[in-house]
Protein backbone atom coordinates (compact mmCIF):
# COMPACT_ATOMS: atom_id res chain seq x y z
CA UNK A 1 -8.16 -22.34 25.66
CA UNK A 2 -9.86 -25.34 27.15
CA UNK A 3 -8.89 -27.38 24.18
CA UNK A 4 -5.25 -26.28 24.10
CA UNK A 5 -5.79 -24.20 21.37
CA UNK A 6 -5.24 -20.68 22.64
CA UNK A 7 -3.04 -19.75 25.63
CA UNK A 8 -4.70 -19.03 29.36
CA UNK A 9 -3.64 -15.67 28.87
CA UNK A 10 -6.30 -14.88 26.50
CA UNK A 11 -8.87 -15.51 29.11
CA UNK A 12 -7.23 -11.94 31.03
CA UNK A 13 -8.41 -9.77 27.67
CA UNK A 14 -11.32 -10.54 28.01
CA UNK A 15 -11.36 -8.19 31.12
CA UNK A 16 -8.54 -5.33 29.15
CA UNK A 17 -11.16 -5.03 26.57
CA UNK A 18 -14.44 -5.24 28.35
CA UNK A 19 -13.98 -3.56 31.50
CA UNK A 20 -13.27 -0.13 30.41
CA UNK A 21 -16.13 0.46 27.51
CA UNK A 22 -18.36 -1.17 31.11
CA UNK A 23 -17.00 1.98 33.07
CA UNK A 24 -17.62 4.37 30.38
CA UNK A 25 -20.86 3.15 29.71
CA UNK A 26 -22.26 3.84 33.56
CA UNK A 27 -20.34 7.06 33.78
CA UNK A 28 -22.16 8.23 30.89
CA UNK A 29 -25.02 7.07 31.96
CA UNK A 30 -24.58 8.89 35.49
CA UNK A 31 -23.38 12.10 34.03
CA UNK A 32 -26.30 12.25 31.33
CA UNK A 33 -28.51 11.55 34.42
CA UNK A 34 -27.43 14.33 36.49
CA UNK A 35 -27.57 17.17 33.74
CA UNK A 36 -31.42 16.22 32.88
CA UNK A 37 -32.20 15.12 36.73
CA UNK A 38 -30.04 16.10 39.19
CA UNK A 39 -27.96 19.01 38.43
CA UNK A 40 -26.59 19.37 42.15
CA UNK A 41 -24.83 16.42 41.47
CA UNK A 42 -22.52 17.82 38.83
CA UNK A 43 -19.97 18.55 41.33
CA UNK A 44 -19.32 14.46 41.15
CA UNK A 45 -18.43 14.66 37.32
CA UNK A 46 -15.60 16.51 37.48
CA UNK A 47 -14.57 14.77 40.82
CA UNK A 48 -14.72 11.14 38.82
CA UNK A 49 -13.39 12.65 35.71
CA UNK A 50 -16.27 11.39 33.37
CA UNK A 51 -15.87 12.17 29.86
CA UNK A 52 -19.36 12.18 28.41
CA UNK A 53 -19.91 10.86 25.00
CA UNK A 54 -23.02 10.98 23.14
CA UNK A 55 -25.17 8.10 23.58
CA UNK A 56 -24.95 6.34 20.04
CA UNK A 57 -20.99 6.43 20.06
CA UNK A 58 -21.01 4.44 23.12
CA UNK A 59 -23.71 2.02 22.23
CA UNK A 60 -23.04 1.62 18.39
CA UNK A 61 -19.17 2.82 18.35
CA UNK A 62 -16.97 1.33 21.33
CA UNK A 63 -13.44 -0.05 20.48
CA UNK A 64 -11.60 -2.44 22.49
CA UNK A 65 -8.05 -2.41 23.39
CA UNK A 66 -5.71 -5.38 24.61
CA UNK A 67 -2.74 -7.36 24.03
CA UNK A 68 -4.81 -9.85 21.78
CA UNK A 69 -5.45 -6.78 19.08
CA UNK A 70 -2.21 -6.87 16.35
CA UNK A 71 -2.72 -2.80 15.67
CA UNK A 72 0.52 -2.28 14.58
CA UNK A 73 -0.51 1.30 13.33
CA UNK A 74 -3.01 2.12 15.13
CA UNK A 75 -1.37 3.92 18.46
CA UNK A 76 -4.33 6.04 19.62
CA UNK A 77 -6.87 4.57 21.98
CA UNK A 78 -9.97 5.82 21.45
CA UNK A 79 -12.64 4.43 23.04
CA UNK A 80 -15.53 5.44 21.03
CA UNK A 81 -16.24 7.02 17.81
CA UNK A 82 -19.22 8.51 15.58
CA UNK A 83 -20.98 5.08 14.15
CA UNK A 84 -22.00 7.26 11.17
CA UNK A 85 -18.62 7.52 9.96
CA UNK A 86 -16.41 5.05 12.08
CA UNK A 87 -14.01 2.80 10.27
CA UNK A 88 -13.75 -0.86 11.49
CA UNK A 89 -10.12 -1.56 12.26
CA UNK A 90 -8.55 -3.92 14.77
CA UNK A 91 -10.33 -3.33 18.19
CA UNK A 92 -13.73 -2.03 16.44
CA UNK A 93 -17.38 -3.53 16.33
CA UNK A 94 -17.56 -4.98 12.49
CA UNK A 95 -20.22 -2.38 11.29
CA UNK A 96 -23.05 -3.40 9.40
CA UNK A 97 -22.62 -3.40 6.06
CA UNK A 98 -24.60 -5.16 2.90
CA UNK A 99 -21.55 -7.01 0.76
CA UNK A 100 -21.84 -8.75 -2.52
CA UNK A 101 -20.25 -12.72 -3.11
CA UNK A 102 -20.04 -14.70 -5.83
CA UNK A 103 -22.32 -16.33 -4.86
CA UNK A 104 -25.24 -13.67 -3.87
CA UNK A 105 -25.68 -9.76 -3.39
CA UNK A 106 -26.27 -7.41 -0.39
CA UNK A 107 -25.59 -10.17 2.22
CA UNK A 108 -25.55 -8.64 5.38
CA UNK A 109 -21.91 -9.34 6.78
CA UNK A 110 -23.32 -10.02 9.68
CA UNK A 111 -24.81 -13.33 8.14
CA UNK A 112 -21.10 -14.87 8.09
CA UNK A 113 -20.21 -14.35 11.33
CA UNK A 114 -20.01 -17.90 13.77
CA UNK A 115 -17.88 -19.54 16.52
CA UNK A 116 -15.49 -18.82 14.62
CA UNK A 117 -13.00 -16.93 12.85
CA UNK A 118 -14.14 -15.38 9.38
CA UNK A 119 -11.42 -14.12 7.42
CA UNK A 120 -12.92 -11.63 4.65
CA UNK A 121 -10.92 -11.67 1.47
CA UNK A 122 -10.57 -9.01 -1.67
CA UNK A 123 -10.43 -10.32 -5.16
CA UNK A 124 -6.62 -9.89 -5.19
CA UNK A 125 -6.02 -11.06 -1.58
CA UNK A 126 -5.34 -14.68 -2.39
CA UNK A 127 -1.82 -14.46 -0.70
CA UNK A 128 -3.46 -14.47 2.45
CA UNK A 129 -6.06 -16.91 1.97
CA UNK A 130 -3.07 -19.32 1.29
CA UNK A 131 -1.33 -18.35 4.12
CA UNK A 132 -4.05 -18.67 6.46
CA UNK A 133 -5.24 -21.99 5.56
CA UNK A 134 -3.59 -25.65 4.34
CA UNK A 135 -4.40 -28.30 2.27
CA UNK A 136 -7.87 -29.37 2.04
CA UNK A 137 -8.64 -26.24 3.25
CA UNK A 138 -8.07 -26.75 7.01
CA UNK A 139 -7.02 -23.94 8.89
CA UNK A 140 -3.38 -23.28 10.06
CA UNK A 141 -3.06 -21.55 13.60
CA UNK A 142 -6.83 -20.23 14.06
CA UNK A 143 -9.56 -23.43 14.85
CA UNK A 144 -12.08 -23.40 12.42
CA UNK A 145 -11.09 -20.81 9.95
CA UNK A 146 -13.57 -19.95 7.77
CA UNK A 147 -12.31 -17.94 4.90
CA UNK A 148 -15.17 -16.01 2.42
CA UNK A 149 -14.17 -14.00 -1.16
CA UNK A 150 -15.59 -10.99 -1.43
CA UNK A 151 -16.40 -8.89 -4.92
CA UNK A 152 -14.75 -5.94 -4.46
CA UNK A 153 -16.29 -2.56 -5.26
CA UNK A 154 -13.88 0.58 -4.55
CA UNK A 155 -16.97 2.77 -3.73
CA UNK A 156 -18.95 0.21 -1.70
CA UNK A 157 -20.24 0.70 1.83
CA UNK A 158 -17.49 -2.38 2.69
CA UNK A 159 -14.68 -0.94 1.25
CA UNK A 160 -15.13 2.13 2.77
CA UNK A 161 -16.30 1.43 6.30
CA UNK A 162 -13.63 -1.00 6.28
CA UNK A 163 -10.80 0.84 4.66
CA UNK A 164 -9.56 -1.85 2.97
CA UNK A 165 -8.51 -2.29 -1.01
CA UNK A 166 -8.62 -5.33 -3.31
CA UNK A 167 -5.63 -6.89 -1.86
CA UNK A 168 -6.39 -6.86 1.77
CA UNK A 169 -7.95 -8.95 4.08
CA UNK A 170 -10.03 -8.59 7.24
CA UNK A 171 -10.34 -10.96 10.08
CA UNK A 172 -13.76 -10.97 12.38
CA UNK A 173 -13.55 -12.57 15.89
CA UNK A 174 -16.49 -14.72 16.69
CA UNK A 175 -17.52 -12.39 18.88
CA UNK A 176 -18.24 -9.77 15.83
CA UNK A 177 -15.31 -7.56 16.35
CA UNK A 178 -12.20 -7.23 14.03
CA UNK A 179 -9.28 -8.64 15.10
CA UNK A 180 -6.89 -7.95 12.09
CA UNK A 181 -6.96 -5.78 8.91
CA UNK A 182 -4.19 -6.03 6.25
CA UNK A 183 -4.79 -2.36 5.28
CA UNK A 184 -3.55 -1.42 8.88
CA UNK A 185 -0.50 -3.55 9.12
CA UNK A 186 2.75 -2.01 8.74
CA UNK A 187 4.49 -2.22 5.70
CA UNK A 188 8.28 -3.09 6.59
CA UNK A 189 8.48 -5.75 3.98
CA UNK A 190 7.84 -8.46 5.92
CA UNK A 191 6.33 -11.73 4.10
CA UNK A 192 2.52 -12.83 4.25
CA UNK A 193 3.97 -15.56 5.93
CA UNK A 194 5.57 -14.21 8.69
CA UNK A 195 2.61 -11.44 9.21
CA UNK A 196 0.02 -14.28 9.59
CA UNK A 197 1.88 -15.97 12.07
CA UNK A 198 2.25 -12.83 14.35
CA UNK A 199 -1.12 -11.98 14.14
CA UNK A 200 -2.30 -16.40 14.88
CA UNK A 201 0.36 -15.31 17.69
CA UNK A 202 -1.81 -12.20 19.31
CA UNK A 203 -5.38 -13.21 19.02
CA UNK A 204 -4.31 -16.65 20.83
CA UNK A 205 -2.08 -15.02 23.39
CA UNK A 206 0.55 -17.71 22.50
């Protein structure tokens, strides 16, 4: 934003997304303190209207929800899930998982992620490596693009925790949550194009 490249309104998510998963978090905390501590407290839970998730979901699981999220499909707003079988989608924590390159296996995705945006690509996803960068592979709408090619493996730990298929393509935030999966956009016919540009649109709050 300070270098023009994102609208001031993307400094307000920051706040939509954090802010509740913060509240949870105490609540939990509190209400998990009262059962094993302070039982004649319990009277408060149901006056503050904690829901009480287990520990793990909130630390390991959380999902964020704001206007800089393109979830075109996704309509529920969870706020946690199970970590042992959550699926990464738009809003989630991109879960550890080892993935293979062409250039090396069982990288840690982890290991890619940056100040920037990493767009994470399936061996027939090429359509939206080329419309998410320009010549001499400078990126178009997101500073600092970095795009990496996956091999693809139907029954790998990637493919699965990140529902996703050989011709889809993930985008991480730098802050190591997704921001966009193909495999949850809606499919209205709309060109590659036209879909990249909406989603440059919401993660920048232009």
């Amino acid at each position: 934003m300070l270098k023009g490249q994102a609208s001031e309104d993307l400094l307000g998510t920051y706040e939509q997304e954090r802010l509740p998963v913060a509240r949870a978090t105490v609540l939990n905390a509190f209400a998990h303190y009262v059962h094993r501590t302070e039982p004649s407290l319990s009277h408060l839970i149901e006056k503050f209207s904690v829901s009480e998730f287990p520990i793990e979901h909130v630390e390991l699981a959380y999902r964020y929800h704001s206007k800089a999220l393109p979830n075109d499909k996704i309509k529920e707003r969870e706020m946690t899930e199970d970590p042992a079988i959550a699926v990464a989608r738009p809003g989630s924590i991109a879960h550890h998982v080892l993935v293979d390159t062409p250039q090396a296996n069982g990288v840690p995705i982890s290991s890619f992620f940056g100040p920037t945006f990493v767009l994470f690509l399936g061996p027939e996803a090429q359509h939206w490596k080329a419309v998410a960068t320009a010549t001499d592979g400078q990126s178009t709408g997101l500073p600092g693009l970095k795009v990496q090619e996956l091999v693809f493996d139907a029954d790998s730990a990637f493919a699965k925790r990140y529902a996703v298929s050989r011709t889809d393509a993930v985008l991480v935030r730098p802050d190591g949550f997704v921001a966009w999966s193909s495999s949850y956009e809606v499919q209205d016919g709309r060109r590659p194009e036209s879909i990249w540009a909406k989603v440059v649109k919401r993660v920048l709050c232009l």
